[in-house]
C-alpha atoms as a PDB file:
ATOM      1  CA  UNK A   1    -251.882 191.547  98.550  1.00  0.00           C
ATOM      2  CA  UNK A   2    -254.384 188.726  99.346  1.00  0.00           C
ATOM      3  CA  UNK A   3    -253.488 185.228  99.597  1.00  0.00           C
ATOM      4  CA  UNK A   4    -254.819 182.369  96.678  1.00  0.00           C
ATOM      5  CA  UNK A   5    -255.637 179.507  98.121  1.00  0.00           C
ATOM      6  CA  UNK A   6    -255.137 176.935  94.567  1.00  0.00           C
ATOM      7  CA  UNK A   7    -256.019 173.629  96.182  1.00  0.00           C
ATOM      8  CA  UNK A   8    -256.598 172.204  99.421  1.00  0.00           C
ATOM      9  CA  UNK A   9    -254.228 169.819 101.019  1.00  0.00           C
ATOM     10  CA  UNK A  10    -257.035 167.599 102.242  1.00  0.00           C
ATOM     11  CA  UNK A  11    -260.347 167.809 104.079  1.00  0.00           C
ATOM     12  CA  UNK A  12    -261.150 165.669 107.231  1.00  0.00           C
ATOM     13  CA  UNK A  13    -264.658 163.754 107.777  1.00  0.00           C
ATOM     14  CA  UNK A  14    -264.794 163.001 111.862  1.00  0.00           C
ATOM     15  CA  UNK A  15    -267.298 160.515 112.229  1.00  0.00           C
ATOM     16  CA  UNK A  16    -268.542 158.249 114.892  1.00  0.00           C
ATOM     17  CA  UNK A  17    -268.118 154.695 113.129  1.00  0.00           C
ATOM     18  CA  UNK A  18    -264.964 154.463 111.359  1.00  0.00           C
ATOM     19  CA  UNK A  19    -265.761 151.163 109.862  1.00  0.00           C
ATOM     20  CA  UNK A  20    -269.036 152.039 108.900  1.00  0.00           C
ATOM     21  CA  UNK A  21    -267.596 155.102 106.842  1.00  0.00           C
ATOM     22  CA  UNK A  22    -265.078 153.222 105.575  1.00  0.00           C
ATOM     23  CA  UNK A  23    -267.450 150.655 103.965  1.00  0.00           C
ATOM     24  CA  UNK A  24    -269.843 153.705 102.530  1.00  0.00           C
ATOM     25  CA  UNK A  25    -266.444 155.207 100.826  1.00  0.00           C
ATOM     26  CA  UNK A  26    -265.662 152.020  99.181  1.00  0.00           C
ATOM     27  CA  UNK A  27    -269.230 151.374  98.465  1.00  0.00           C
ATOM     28  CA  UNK A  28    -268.757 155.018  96.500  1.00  0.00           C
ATOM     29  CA  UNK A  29    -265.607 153.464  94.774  1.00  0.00           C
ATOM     30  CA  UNK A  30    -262.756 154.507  97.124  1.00  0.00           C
ATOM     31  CA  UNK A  31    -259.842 152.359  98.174  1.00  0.00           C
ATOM     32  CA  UNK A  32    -260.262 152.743 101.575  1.00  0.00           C
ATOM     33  CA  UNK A  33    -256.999 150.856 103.220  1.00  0.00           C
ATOM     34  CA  UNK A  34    -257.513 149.432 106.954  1.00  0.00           C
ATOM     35  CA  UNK A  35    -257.373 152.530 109.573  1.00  0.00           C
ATOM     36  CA  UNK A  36    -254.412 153.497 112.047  1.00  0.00           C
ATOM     37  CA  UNK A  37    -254.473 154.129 115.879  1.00  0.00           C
ATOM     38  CA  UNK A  38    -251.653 155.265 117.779  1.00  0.00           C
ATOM     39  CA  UNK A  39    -251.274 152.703 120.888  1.00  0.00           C
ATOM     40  CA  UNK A  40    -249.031 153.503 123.872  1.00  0.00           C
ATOM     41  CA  UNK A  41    -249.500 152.338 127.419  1.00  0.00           C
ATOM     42  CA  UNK A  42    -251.330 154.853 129.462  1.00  0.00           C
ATOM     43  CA  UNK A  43    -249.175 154.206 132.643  1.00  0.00           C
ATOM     44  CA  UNK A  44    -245.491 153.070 133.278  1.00  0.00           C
ATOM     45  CA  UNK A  45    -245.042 149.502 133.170  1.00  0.00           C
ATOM     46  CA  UNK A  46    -249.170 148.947 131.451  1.00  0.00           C
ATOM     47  CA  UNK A  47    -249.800 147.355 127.926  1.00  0.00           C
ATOM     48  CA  UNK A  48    -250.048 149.379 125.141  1.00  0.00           C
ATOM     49  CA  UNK A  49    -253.823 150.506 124.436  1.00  0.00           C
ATOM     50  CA  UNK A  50    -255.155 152.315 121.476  1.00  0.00           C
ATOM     51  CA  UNK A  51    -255.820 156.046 122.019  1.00  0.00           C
ATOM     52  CA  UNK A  52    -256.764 159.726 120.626  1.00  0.00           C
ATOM     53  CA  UNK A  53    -257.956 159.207 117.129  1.00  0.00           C
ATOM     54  CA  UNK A  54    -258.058 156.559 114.700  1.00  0.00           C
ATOM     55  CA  UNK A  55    -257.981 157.546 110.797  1.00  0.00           C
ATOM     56  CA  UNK A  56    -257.817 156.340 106.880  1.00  0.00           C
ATOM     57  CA  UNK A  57    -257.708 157.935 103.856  1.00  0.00           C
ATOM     58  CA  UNK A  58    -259.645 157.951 100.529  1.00  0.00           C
ATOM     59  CA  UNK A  59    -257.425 159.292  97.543  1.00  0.00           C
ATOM     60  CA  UNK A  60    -257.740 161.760  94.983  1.00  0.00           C
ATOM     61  CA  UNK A  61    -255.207 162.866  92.298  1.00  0.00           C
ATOM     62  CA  UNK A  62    -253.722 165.743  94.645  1.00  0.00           C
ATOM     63  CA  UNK A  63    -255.103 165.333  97.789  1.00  0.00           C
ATOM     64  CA  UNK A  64    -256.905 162.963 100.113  1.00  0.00           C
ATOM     65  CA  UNK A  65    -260.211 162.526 102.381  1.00  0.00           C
ATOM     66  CA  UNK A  66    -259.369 161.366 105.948  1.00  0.00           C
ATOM     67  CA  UNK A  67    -262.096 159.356 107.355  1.00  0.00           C
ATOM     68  CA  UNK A  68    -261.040 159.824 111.843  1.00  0.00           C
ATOM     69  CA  UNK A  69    -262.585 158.793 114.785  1.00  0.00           C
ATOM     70  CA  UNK A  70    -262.048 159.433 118.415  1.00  0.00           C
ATOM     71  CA  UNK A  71    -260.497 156.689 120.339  1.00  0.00           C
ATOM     72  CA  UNK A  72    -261.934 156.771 124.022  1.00  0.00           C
ATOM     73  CA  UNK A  73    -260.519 155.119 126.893  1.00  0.00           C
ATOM     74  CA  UNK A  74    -262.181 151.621 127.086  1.00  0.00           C
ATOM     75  CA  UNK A  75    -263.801 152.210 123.726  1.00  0.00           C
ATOM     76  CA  UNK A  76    -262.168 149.747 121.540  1.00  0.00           C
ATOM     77  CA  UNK A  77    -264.280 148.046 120.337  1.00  0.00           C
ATOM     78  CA  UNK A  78    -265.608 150.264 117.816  1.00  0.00           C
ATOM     79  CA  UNK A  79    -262.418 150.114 115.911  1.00  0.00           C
ATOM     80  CA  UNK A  80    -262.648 148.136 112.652  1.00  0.00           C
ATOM     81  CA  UNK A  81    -260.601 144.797 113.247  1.00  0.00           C
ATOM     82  CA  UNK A  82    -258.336 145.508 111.071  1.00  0.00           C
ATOM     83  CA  UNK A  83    -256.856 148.565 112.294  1.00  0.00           C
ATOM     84  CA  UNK A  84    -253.356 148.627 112.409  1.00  0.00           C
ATOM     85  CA  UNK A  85    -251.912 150.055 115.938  1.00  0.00           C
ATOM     86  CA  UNK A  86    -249.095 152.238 116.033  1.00  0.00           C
ATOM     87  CA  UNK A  87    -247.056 151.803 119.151  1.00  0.00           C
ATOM     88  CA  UNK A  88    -245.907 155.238 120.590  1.00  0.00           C
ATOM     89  CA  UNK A  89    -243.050 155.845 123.289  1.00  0.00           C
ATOM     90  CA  UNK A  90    -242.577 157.799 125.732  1.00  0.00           C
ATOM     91  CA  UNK A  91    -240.235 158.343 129.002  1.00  0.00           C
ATOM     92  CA  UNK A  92    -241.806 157.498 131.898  1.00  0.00           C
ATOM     93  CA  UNK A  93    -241.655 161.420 133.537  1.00  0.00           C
ATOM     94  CA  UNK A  94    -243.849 162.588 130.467  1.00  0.00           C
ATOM     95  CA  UNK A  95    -246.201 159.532 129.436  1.00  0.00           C
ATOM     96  CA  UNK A  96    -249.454 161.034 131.858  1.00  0.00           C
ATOM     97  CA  UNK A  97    -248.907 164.701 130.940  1.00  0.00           C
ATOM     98  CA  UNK A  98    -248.833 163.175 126.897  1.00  0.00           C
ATOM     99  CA  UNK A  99    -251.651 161.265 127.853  1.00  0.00           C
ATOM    100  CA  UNK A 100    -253.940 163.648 129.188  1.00  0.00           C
ATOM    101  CA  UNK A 101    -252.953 165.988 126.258  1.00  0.00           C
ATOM    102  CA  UNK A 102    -253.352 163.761 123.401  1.00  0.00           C
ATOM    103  CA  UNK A 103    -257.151 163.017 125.334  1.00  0.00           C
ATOM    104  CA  UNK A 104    -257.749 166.627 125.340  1.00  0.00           C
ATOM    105  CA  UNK A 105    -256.953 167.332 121.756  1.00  0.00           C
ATOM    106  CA  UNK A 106    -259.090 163.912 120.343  1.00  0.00           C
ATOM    107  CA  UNK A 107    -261.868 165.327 122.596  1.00  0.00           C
ATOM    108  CA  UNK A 108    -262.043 168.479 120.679  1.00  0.00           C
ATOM    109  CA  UNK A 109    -262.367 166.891 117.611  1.00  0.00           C
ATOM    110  CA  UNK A 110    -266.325 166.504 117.022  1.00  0.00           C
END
């Protein structure tokens, strides 16, 4: 027996300026609230920097439109100033293996 898909649970839109999306979404009529970034230090004992992928939302009735970026290393700037930052933990024994993963997987996302 095949599977019915009946709706989708959202879609994702990977762009290259988040802030620029997010004004052309609310230019279109969406609430688009200020984006999220995950932030963690990238080495024991180092401030807490913004990393992997940076995202917001425009709503429909049952679902949602993310608007995501990648979040390079040194690449800040390109995050709208509002973003809010996350702050992730992480022992010390696992934080450059989680690191070089989470790099990996926002590289892949184009």
């Amino acid at each position: 027996m095949p599977h019915v898909t009946t709706r989708l649970h959202h879609v994702g839109h990977i762009v290259e300026d988040l802030a620029e999306a997010s004004a052309l979404y609310g230019r279109l009529g969406f609430v688009v609230p200020p984006p999220s970034c995950p932030a963690m230090p990238r080495s024991e004992g180092g401030a807490p920097e913004p990393f992997g992928a940076a995202n917001t939302h425009a709503d429909f009735p049952d679902s949602f439109l993310e608007l995501a970026t990648r979040v390079k290393a040194g690449d800040t700037a390109r995050l709208p100033a509002d973003t809010r930052l996350v702050p992730l933990e992480a022992p010390a024994e696992v934080l450059p293996l989680l690191v070089e993963r989470i790099g990996e997987t926002s590289a892949n996302s184009r």
